[in-house]
PDB file of N, CA and C in Angstrom:
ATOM      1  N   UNK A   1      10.091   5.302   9.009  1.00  0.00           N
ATOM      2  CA  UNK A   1       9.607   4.449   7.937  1.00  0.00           C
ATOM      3  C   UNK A   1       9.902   5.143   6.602  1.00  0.00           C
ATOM      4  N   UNK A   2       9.975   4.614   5.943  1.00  0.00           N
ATOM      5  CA  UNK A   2      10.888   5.059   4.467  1.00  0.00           C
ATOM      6  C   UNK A   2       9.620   4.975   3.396  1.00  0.00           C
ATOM      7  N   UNK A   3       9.886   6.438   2.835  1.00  0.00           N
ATOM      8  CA  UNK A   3       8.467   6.241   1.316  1.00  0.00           C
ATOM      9  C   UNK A   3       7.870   5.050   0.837  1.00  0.00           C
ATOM     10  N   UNK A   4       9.139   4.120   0.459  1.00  0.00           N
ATOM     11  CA  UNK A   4       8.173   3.082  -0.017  1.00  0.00           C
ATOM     12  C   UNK A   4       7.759   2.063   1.096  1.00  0.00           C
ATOM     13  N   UNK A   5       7.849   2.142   2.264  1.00  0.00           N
ATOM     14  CA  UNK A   5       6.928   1.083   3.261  1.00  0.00           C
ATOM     15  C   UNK A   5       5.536   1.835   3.315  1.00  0.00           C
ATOM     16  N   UNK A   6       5.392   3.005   3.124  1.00  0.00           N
ATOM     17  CA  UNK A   6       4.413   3.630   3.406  1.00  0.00           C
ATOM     18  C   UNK A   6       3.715   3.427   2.215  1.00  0.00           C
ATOM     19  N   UNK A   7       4.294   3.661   0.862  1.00  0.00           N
ATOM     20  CA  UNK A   7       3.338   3.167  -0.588  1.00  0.00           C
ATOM     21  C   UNK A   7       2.632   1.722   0.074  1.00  0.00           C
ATOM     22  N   UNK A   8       3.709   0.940   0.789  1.00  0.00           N
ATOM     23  CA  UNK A   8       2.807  -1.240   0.981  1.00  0.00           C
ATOM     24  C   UNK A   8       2.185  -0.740   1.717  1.00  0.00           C
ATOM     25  N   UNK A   9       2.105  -0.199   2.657  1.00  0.00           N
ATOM     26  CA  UNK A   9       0.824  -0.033   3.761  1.00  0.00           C
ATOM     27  C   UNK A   9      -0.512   0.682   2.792  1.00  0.00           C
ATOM     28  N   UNK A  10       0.001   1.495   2.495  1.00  0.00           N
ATOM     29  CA  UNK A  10      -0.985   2.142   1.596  1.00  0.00           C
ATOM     30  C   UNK A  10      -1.882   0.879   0.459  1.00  0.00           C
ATOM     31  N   UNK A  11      -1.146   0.215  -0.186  1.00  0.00           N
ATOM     32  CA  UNK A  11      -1.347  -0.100  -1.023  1.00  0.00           C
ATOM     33  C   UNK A  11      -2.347  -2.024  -0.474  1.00  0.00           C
ATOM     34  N   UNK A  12      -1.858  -2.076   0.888  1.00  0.00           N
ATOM     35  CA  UNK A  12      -2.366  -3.203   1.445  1.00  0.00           C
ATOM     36  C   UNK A  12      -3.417  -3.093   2.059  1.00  0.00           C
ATOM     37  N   UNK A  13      -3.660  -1.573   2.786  1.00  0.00           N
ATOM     38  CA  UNK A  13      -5.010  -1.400   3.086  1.00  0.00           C
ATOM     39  C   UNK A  13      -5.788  -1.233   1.910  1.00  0.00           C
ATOM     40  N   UNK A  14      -5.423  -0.535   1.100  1.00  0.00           N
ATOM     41  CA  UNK A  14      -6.188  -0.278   0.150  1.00  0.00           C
ATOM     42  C   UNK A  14      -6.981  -1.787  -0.378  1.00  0.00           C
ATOM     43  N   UNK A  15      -6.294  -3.093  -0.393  1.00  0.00           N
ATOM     44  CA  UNK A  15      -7.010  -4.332  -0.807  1.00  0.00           C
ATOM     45  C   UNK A  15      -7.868  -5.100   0.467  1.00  0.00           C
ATOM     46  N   UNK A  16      -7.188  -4.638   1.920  1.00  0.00           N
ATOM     47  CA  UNK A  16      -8.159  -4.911   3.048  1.00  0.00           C
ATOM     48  C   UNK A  16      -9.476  -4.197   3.155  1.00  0.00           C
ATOM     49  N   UNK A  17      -9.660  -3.299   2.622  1.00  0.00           N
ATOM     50  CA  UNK A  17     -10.881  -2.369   2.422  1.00  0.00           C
ATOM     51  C   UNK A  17     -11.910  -3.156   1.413  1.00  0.00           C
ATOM     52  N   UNK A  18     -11.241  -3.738   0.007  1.00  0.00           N
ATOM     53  CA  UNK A  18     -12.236  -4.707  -0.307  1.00  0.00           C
ATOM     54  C   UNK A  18     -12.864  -5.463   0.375  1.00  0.00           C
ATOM     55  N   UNK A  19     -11.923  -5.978   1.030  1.00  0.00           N
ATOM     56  CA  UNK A  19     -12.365  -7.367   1.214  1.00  0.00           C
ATOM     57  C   UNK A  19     -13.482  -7.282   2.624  1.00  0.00           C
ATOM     58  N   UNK A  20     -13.212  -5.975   3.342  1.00  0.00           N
ATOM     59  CA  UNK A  20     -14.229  -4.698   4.473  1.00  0.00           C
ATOM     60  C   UNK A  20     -15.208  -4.936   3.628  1.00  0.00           C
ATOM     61  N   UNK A  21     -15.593  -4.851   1.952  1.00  0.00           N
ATOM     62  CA  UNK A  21     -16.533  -3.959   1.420  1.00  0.00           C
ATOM     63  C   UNK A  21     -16.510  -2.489   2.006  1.00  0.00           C
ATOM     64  N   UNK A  22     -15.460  -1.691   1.840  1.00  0.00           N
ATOM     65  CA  UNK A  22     -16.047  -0.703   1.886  1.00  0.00           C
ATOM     66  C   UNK A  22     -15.211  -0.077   1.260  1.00  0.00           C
ATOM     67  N   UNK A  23     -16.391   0.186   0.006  1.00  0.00           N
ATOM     68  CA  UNK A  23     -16.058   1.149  -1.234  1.00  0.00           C
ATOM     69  C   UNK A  23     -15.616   2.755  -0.784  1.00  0.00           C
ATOM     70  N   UNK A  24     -16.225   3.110  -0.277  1.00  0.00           N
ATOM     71  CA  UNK A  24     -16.235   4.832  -0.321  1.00  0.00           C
ATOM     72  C   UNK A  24     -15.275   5.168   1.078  1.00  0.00           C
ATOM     73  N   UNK A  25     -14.650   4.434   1.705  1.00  0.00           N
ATOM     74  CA  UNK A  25     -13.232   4.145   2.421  1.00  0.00           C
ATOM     75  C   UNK A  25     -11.977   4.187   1.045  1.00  0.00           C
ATOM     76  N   UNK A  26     -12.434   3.085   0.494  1.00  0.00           N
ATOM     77  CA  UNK A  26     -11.060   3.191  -0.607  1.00  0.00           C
ATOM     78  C   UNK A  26     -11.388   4.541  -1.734  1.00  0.00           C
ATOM     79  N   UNK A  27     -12.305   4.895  -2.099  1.00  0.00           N
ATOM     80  CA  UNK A  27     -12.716   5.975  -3.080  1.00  0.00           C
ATOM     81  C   UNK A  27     -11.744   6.968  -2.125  1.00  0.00           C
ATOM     82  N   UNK A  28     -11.839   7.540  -0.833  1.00  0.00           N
ATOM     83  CA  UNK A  28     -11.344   8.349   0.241  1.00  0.00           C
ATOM     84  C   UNK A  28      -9.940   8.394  -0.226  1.00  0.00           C
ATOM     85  N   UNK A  29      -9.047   7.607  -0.078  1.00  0.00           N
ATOM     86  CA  UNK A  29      -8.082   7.296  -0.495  1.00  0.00           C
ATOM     87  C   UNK A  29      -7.368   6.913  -1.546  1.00  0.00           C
ATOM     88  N   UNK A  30      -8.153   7.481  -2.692  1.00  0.00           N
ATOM     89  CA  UNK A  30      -8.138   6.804  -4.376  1.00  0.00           C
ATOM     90  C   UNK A  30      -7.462   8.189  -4.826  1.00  0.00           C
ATOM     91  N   UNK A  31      -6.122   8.453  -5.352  1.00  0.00           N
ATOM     92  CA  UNK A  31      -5.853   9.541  -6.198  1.00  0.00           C
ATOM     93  C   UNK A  31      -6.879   9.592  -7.156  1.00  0.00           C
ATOM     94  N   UNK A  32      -7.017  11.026  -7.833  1.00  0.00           N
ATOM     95  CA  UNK A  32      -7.590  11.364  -9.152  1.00  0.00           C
ATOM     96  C   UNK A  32      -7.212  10.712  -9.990  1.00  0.00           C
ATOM     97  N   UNK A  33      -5.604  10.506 -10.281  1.00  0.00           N
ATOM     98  CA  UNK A  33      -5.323   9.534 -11.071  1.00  0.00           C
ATOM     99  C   UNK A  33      -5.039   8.126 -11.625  1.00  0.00           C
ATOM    100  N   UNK A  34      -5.448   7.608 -10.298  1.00  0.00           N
ATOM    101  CA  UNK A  34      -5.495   6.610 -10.426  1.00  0.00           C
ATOM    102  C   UNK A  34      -6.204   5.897 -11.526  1.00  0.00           C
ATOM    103  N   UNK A  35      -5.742   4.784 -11.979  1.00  0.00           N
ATOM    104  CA  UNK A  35      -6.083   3.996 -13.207  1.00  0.00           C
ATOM    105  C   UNK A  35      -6.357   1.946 -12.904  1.00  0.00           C
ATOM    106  N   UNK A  36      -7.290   1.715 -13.494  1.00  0.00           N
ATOM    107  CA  UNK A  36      -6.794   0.081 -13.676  1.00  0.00           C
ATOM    108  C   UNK A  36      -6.292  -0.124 -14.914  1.00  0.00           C
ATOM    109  N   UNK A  37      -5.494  -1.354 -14.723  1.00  0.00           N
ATOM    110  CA  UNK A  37      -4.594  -2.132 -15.700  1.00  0.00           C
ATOM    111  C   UNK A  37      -5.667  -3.199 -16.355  1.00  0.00           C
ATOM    112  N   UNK A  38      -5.961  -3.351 -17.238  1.00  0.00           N
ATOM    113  CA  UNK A  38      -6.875  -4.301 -17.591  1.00  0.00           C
ATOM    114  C   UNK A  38      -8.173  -4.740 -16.989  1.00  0.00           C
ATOM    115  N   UNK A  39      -8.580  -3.343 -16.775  1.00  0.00           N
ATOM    116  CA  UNK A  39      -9.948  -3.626 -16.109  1.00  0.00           C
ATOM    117  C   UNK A  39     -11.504  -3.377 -17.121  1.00  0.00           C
ATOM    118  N   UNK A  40     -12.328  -2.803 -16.636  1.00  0.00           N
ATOM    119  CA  UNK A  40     -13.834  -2.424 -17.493  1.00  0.00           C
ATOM    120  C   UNK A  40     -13.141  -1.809 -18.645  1.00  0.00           C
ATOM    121  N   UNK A  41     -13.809  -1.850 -19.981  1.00  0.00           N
ATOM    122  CA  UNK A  41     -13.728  -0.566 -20.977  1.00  0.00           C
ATOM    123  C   UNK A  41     -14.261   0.413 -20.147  1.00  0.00           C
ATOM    124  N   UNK A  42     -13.715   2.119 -20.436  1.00  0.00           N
ATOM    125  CA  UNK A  42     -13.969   3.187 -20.885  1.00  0.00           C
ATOM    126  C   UNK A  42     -14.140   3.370 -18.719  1.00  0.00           C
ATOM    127  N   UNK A  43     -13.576   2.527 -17.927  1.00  0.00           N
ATOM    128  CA  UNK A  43     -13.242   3.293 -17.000  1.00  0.00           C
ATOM    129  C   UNK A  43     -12.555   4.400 -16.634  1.00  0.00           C
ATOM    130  N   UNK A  44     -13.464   5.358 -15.507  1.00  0.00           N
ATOM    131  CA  UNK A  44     -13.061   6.727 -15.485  1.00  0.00           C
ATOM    132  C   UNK A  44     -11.415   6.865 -14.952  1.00  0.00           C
ATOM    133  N   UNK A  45     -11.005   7.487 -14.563  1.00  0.00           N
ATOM    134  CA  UNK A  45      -9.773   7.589 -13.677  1.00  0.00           C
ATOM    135  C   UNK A  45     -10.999   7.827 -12.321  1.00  0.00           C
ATOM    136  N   UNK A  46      -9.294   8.014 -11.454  1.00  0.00           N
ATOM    137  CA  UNK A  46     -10.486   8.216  -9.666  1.00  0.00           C
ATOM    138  C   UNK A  46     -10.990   7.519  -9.217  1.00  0.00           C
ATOM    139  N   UNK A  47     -11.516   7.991  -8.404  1.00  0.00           N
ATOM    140  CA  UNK A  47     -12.504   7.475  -7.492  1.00  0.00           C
ATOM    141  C   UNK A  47     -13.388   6.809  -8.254  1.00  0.00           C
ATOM    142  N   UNK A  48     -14.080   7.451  -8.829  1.00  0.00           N
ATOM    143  CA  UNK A  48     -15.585   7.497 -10.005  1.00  0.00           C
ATOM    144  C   UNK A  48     -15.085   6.217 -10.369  1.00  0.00           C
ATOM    145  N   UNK A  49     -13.938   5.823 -10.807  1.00  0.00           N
ATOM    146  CA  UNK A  49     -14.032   4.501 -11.290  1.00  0.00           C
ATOM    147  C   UNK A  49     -13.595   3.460 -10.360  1.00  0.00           C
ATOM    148  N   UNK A  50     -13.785   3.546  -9.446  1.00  0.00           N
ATOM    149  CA  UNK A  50     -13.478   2.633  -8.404  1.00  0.00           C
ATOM    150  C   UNK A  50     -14.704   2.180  -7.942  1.00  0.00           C
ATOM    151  N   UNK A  51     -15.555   3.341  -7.662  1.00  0.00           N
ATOM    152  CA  UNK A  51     -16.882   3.434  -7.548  1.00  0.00           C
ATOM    153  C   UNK A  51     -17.575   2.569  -9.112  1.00  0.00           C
ATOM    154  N   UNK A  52     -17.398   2.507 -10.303  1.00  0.00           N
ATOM    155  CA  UNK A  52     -18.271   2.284 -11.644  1.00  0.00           C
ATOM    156  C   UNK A  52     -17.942   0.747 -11.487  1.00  0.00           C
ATOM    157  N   UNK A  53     -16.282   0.336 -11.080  1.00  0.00           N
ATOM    158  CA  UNK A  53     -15.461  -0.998 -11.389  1.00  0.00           C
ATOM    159  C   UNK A  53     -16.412  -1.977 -10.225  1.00  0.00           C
ATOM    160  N   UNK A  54     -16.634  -1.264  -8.687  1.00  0.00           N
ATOM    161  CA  UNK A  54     -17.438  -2.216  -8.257  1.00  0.00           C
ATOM    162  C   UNK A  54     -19.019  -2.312  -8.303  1.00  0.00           C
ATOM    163  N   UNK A  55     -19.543  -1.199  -8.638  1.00  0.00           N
ATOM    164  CA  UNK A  55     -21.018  -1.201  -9.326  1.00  0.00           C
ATOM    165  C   UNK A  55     -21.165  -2.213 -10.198  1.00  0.00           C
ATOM    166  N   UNK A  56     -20.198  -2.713 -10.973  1.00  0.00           N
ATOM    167  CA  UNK A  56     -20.140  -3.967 -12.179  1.00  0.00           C
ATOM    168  C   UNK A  56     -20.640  -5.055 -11.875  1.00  0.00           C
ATOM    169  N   UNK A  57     -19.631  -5.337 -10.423  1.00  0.00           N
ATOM    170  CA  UNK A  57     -20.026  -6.717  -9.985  1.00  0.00           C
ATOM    171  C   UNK A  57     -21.413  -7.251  -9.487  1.00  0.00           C
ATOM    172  N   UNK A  58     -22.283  -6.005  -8.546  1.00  0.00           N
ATOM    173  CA  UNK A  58     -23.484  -6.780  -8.365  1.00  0.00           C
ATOM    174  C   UNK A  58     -23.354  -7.512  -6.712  1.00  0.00           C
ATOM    175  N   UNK A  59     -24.222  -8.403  -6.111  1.00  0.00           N
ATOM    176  CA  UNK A  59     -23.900  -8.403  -4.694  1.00  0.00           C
ATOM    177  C   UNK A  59     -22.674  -9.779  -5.097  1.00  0.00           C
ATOM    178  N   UNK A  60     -21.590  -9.484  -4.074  1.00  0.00           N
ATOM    179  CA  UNK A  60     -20.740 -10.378  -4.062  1.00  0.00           C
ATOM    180  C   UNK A  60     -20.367 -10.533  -2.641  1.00  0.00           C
ATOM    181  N   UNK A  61     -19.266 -11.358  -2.292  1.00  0.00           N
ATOM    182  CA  UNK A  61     -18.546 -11.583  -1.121  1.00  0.00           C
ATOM    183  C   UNK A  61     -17.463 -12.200  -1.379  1.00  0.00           C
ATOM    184  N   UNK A  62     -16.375 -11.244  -1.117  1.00  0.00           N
ATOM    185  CA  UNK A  62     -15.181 -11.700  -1.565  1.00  0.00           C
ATOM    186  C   UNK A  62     -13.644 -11.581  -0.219  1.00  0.00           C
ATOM    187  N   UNK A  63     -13.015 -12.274  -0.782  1.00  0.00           N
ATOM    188  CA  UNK A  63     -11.897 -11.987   0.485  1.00  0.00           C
ATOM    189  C   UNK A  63     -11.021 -11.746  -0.156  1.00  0.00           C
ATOM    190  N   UNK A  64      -9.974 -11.213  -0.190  1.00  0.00           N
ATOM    191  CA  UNK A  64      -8.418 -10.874  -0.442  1.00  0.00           C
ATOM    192  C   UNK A  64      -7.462 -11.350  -0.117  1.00  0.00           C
ATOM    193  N   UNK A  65      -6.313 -12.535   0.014  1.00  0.00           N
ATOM    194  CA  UNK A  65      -5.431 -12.616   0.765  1.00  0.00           C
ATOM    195  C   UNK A  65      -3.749 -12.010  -0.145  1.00  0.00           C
ATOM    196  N   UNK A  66      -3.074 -11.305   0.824  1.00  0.00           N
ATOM    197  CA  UNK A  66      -1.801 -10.654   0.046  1.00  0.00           C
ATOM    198  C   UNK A  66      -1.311 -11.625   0.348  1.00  0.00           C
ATOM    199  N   UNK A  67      -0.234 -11.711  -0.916  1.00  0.00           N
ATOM    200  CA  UNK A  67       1.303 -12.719  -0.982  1.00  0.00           C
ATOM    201  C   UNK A  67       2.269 -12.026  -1.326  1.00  0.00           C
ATOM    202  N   UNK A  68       2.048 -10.845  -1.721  1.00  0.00           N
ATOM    203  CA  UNK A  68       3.511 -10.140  -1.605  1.00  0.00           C
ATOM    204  C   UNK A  68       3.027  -8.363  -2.272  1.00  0.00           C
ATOM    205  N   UNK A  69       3.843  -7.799  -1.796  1.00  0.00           N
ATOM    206  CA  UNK A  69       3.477  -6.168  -2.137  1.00  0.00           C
ATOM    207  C   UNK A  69       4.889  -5.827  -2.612  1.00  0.00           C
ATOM    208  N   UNK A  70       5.265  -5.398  -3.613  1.00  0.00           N
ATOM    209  CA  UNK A  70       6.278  -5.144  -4.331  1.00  0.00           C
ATOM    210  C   UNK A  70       6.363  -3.599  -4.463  1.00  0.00           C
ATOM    211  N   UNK A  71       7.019  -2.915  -4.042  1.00  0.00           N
ATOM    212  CA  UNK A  71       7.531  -1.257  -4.695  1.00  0.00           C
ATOM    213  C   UNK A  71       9.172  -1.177  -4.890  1.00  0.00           C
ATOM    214  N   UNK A  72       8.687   0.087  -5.910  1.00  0.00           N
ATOM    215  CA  UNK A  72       9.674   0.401  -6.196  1.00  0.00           C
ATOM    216  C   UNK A  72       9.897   1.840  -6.782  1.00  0.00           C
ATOM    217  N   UNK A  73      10.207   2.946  -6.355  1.00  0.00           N
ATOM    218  CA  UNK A  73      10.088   4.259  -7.095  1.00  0.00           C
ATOM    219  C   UNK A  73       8.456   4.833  -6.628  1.00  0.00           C
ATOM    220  N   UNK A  74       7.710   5.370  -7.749  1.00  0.00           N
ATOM    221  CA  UNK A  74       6.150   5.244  -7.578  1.00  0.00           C
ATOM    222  C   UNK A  74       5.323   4.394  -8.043  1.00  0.00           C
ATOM    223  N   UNK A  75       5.806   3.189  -8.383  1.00  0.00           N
ATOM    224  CA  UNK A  75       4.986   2.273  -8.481  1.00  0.00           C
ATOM    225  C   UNK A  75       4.967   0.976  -7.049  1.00  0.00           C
ATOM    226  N   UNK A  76       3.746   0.707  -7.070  1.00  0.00           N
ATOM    227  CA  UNK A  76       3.319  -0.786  -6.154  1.00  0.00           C
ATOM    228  C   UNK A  76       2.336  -2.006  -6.737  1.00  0.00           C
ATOM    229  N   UNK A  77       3.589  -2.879  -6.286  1.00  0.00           N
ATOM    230  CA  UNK A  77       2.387  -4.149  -6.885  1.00  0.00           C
ATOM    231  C   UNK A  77       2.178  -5.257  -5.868  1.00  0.00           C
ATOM    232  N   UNK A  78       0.839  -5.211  -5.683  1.00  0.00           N
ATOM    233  CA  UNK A  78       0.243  -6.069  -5.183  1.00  0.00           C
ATOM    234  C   UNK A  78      -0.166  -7.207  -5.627  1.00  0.00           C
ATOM    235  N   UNK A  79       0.480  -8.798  -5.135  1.00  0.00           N
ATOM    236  CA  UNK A  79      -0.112 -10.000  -5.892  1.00  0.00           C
ATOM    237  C   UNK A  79      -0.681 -10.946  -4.571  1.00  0.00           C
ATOM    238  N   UNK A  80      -2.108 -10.517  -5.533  1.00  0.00           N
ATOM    239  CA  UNK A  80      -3.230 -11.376  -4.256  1.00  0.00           C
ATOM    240  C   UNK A  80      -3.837 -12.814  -4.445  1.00  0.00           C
ATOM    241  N   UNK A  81      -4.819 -13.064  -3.688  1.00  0.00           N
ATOM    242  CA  UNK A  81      -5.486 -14.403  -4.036  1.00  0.00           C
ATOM    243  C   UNK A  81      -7.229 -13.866  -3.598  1.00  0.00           C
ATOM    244  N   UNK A  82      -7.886 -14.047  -4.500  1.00  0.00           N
ATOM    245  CA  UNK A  82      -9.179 -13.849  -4.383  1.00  0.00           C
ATOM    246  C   UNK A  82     -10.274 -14.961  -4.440  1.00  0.00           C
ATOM    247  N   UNK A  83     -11.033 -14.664  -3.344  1.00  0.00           N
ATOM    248  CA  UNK A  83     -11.838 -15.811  -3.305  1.00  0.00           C
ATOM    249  C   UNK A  83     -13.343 -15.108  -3.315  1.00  0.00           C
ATOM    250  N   UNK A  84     -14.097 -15.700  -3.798  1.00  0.00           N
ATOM    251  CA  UNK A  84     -15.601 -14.790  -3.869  1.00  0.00           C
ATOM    252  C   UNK A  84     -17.005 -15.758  -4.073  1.00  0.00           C
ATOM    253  N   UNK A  85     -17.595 -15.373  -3.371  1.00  0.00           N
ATOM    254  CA  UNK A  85     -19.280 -15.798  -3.766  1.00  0.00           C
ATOM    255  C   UNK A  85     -20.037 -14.925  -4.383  1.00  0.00           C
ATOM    256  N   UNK A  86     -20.490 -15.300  -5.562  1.00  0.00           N
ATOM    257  CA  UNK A  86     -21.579 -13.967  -6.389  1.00  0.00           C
ATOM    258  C   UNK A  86     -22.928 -14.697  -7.295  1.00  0.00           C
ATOM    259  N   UNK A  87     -23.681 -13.672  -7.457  1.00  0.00           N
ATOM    260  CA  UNK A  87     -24.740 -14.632  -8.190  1.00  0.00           C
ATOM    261  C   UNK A  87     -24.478 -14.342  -9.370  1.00  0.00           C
ATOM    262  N   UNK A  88     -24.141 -13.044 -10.120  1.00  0.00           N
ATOM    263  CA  UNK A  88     -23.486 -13.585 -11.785  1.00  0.00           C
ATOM    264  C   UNK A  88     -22.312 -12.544 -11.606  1.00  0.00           C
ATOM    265  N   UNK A  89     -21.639 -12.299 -12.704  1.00  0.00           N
ATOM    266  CA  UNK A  89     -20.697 -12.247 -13.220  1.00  0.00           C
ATOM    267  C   UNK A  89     -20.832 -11.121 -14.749  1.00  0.00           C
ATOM    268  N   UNK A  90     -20.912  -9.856 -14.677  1.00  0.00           N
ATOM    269  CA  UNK A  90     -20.876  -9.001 -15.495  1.00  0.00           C
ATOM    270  C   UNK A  90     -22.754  -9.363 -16.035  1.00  0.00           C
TER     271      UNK A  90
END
């Protein structure tokens, strides 16, 4: 298997674990540096903010479905479809 099949696997469990709920599975597997793209202000890098980004939401239930996982080099992009039940919203 070639680097970048292993980034989509990586990068597809990593959104099946949401949809698990289980945070501190994906924190496990969260580089230090990791970052979001347009996510909370003044999120940490890491884990810590993976951990702060879903502390935000509050009780939810959500599912994930992938439509395509894109790499290339060290980057991966994942484009999903999210579906969720929650009682508020930030």
């Amino acid at each position: 298997m070639s680097d970048i099949e292993d980034k989509k696997i990586i990068a597809r469990r990593w959104i099946e674990l949401i949809s698990e709920h289980r945070i501190e599975d994906i924190c496990d597997m969260t580089a230090p540096t990791w970052k979001m793209h347009g996510g909370l202000p003044g999120l940490p890098p890491g884990p810590d903010g993976v951990r702060k980004l879903f502390s935000s939401f509050g009780a939810i239930q959500q599912k994930w479905t992938i439509e395509d996982v894109i790499a290339e080099g060290d980057k991966v992009v994942v484009r999903a479809t999210n579906t969720c039940a929650q009682e508020s919203f930030f």
